[in-house]
PDB file of N, CA and C in Angstrom:
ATOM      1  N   UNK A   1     -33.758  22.868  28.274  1.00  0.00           N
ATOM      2  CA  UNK A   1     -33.743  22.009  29.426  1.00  0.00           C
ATOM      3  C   UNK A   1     -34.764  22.545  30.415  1.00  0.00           C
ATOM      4  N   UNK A   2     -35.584  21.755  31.064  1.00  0.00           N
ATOM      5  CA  UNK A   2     -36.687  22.126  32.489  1.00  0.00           C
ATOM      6  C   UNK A   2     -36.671  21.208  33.314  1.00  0.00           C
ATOM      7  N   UNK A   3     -36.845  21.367  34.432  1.00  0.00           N
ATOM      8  CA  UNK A   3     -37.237  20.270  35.248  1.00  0.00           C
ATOM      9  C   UNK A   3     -37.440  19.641  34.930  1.00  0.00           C
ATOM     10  N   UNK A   4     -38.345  19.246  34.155  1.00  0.00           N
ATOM     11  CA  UNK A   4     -39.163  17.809  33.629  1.00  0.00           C
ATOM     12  C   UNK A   4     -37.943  16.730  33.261  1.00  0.00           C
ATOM     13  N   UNK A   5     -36.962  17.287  32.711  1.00  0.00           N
ATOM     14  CA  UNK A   5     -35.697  16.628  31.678  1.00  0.00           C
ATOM     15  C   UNK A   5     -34.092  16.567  32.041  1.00  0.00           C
ATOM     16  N   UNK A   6     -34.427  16.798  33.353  1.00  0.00           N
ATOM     17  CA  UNK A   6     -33.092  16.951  33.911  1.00  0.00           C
ATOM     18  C   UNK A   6     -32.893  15.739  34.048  1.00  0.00           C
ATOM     19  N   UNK A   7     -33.265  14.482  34.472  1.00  0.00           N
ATOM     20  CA  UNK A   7     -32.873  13.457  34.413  1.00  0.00           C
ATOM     21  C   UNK A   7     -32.288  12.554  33.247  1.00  0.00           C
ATOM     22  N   UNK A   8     -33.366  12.842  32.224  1.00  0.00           N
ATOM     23  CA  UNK A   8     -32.413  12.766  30.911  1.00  0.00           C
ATOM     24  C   UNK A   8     -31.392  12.979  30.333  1.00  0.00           C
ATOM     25  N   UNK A   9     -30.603  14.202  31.476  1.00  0.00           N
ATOM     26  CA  UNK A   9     -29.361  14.420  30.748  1.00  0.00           C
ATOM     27  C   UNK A   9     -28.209  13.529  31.402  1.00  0.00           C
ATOM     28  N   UNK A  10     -27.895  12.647  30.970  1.00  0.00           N
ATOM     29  CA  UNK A  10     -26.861  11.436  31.427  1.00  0.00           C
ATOM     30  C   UNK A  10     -26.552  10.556  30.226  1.00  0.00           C
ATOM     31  N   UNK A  11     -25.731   9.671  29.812  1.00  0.00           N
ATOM     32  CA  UNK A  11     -25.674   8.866  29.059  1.00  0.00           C
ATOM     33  C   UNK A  11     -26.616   7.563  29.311  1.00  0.00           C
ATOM     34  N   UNK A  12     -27.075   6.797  28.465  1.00  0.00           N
ATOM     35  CA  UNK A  12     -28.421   5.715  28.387  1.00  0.00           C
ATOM     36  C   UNK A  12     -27.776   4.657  29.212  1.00  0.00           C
ATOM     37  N   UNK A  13     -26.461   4.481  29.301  1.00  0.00           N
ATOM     38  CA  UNK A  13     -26.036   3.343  30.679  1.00  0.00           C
ATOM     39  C   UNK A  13     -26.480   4.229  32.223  1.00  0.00           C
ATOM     40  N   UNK A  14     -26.414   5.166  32.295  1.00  0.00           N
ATOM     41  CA  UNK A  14     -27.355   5.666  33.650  1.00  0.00           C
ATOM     42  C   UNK A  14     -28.265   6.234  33.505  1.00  0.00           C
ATOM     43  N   UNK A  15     -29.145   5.927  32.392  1.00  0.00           N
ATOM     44  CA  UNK A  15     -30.629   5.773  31.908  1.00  0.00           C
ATOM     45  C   UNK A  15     -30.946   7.755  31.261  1.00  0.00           C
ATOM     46  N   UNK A  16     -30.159   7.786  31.074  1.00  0.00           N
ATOM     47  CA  UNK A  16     -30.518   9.039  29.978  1.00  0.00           C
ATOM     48  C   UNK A  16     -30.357   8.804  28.671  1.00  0.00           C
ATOM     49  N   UNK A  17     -30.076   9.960  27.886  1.00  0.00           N
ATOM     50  CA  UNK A  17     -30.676  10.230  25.921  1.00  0.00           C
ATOM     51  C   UNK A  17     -29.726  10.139  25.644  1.00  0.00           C
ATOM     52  N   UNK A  18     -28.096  10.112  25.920  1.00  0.00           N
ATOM     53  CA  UNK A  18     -27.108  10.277  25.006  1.00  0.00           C
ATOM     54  C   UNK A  18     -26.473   8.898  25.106  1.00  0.00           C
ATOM     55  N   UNK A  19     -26.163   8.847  24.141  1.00  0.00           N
ATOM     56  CA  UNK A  19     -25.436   7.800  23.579  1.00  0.00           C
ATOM     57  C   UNK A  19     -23.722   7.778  24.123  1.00  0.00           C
ATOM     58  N   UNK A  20     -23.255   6.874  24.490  1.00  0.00           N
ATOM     59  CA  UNK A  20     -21.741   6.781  24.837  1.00  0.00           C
ATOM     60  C   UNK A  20     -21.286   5.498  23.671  1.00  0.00           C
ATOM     61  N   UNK A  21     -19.788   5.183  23.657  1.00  0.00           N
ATOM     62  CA  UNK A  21     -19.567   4.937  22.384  1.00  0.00           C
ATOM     63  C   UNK A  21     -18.710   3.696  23.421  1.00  0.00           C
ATOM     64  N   UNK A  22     -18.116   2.067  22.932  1.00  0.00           N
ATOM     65  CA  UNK A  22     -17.966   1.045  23.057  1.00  0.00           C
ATOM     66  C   UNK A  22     -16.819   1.332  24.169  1.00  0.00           C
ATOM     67  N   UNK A  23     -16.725   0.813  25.532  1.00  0.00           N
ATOM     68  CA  UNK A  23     -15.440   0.922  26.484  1.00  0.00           C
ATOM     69  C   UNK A  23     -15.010   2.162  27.100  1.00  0.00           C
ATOM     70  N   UNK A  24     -16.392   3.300  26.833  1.00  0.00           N
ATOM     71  CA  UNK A  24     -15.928   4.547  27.378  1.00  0.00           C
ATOM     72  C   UNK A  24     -16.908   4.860  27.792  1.00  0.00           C
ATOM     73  N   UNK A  25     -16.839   5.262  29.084  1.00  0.00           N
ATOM     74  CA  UNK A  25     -18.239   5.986  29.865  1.00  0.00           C
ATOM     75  C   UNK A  25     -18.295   7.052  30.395  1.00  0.00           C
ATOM     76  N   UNK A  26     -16.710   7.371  31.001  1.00  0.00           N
ATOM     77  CA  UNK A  26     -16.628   8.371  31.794  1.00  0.00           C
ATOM     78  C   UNK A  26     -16.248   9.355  30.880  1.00  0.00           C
ATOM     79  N   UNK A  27     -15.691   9.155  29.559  1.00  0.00           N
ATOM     80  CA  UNK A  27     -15.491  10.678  29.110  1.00  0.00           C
ATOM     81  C   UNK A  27     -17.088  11.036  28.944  1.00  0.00           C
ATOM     82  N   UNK A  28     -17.708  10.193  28.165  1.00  0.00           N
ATOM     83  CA  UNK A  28     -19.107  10.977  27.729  1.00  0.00           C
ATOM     84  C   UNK A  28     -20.184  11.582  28.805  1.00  0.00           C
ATOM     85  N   UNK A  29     -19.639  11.106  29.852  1.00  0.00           N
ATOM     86  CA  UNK A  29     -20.064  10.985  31.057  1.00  0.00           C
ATOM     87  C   UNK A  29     -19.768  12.799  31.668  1.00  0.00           C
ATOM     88  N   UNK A  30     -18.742  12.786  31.850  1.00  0.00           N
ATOM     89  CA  UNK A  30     -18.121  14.038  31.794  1.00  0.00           C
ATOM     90  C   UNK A  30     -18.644  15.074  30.715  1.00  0.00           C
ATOM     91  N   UNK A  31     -18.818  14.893  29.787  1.00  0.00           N
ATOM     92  CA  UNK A  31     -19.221  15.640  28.308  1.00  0.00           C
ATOM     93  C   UNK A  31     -20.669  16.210  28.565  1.00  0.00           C
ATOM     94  N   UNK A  32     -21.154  14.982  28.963  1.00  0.00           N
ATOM     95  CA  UNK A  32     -22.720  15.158  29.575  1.00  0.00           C
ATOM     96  C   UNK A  32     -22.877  16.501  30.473  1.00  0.00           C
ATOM     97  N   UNK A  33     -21.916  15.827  31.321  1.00  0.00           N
ATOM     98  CA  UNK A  33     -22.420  16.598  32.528  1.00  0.00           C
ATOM     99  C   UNK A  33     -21.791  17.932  32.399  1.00  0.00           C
ATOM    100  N   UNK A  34     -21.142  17.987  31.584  1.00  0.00           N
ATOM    101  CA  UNK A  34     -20.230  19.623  31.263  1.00  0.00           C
ATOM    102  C   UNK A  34     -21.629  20.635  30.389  1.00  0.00           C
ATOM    103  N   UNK A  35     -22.015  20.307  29.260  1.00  0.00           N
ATOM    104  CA  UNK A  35     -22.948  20.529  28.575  1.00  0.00           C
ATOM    105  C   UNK A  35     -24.043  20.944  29.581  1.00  0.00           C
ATOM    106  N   UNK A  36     -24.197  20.047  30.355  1.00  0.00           N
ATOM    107  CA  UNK A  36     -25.460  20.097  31.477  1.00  0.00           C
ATOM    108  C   UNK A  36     -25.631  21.489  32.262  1.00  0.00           C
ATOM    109  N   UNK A  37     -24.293  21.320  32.543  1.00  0.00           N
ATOM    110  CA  UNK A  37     -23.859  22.619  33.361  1.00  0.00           C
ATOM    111  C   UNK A  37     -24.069  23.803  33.000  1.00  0.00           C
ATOM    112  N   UNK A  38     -23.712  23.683  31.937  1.00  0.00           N
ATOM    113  CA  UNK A  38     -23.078  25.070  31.024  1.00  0.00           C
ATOM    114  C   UNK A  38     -24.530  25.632  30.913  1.00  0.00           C
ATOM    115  N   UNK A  39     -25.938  24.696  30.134  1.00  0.00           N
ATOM    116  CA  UNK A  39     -27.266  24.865  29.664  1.00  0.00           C
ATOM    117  C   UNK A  39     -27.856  25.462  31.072  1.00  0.00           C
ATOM    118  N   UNK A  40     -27.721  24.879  32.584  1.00  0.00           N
ATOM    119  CA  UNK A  40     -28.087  25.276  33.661  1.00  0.00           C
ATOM    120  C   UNK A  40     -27.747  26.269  34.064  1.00  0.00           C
ATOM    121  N   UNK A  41     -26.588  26.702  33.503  1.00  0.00           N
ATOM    122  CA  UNK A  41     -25.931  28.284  34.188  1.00  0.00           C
ATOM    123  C   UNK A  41     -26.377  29.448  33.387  1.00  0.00           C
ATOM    124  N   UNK A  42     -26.395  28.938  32.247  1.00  0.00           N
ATOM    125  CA  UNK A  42     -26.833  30.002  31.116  1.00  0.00           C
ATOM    126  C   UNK A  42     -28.305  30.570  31.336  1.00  0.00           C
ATOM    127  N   UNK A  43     -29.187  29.571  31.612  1.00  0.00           N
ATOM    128  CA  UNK A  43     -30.677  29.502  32.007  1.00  0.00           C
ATOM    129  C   UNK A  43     -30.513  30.255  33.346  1.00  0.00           C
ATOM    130  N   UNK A  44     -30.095  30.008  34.276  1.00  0.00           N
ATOM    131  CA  UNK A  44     -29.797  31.028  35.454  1.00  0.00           C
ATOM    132  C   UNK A  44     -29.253  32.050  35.387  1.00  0.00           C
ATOM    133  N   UNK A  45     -28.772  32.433  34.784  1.00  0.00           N
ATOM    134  CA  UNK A  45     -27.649  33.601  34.568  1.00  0.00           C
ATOM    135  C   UNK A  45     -27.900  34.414  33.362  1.00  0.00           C
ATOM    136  N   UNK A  46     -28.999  33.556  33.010  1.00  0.00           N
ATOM    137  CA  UNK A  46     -29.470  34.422  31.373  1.00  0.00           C
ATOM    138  C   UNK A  46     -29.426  35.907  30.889  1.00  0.00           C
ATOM    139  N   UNK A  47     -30.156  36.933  31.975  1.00  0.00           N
ATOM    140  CA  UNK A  47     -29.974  38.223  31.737  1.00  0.00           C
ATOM    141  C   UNK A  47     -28.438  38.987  32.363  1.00  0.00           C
ATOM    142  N   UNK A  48     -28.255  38.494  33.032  1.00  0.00           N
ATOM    143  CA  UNK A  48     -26.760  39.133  33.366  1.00  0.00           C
ATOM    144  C   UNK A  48     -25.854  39.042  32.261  1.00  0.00           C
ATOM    145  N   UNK A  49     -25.776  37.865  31.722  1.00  0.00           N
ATOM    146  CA  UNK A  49     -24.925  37.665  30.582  1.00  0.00           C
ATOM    147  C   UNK A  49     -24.850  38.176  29.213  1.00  0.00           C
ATOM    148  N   UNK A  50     -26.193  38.449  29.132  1.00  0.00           N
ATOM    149  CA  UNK A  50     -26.566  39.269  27.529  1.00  0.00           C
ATOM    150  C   UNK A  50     -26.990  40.450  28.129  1.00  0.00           C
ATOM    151  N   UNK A  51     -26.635  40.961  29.429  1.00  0.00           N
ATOM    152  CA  UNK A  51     -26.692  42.855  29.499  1.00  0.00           C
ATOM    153  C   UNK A  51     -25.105  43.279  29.884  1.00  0.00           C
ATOM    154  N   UNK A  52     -24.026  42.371  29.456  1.00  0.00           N
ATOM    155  CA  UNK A  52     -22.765  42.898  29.841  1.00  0.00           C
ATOM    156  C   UNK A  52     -22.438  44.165  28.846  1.00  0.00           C
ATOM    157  N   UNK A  53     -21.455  44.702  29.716  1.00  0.00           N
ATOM    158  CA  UNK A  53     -21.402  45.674  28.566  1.00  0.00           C
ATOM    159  C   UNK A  53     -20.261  45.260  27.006  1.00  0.00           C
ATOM    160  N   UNK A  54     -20.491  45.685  25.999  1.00  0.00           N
ATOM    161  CA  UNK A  54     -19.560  45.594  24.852  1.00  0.00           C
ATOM    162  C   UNK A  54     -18.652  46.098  24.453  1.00  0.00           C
ATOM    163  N   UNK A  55     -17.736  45.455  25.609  1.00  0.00           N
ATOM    164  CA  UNK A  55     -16.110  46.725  25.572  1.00  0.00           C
ATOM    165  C   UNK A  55     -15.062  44.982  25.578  1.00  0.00           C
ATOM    166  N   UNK A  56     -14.764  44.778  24.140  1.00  0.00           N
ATOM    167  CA  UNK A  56     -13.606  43.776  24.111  1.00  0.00           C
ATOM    168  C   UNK A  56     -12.565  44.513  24.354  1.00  0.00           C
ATOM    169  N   UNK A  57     -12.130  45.021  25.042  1.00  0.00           N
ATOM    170  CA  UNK A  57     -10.958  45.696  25.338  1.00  0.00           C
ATOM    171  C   UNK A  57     -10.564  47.392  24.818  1.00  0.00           C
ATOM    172  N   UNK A  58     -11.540  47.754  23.787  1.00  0.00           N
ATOM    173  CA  UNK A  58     -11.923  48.823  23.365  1.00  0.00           C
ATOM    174  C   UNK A  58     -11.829  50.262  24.338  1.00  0.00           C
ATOM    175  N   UNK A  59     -12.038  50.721  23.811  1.00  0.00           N
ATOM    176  CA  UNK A  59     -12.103  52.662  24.833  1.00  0.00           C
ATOM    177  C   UNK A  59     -13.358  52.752  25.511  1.00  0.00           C
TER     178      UNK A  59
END
């Protein structure tokens, strides 16, 4: 995801790339925008997240 494509991320009834399926908008809608999120936080948050340390509960 970049700037360029942030608008794209919506379902094609509010003129983005994903497809929503017959009488439902708001779940995919939601789905969208969850995904969206998640890709935006990860991209921001990128090095913090892959320098945590590797202690699942371990010593």
């Amino acid at each position: 995801m970049t700037e360029d494509n942030l608008n794209e991320w919506a379902v094609r009834k509010d003129g983005g790339q994903f497809d929503s399926f017959t009488g439902a908008t708001i779940t995919p809608r939601a789905v969208v925008k969850a995904v969206k999120n998640t890709v935006e936080y990860v991209n921001n948050n990128r090095d913090s997240i892959l320098n945590q340390p590797r202690n699942c509960g371990g010593e």
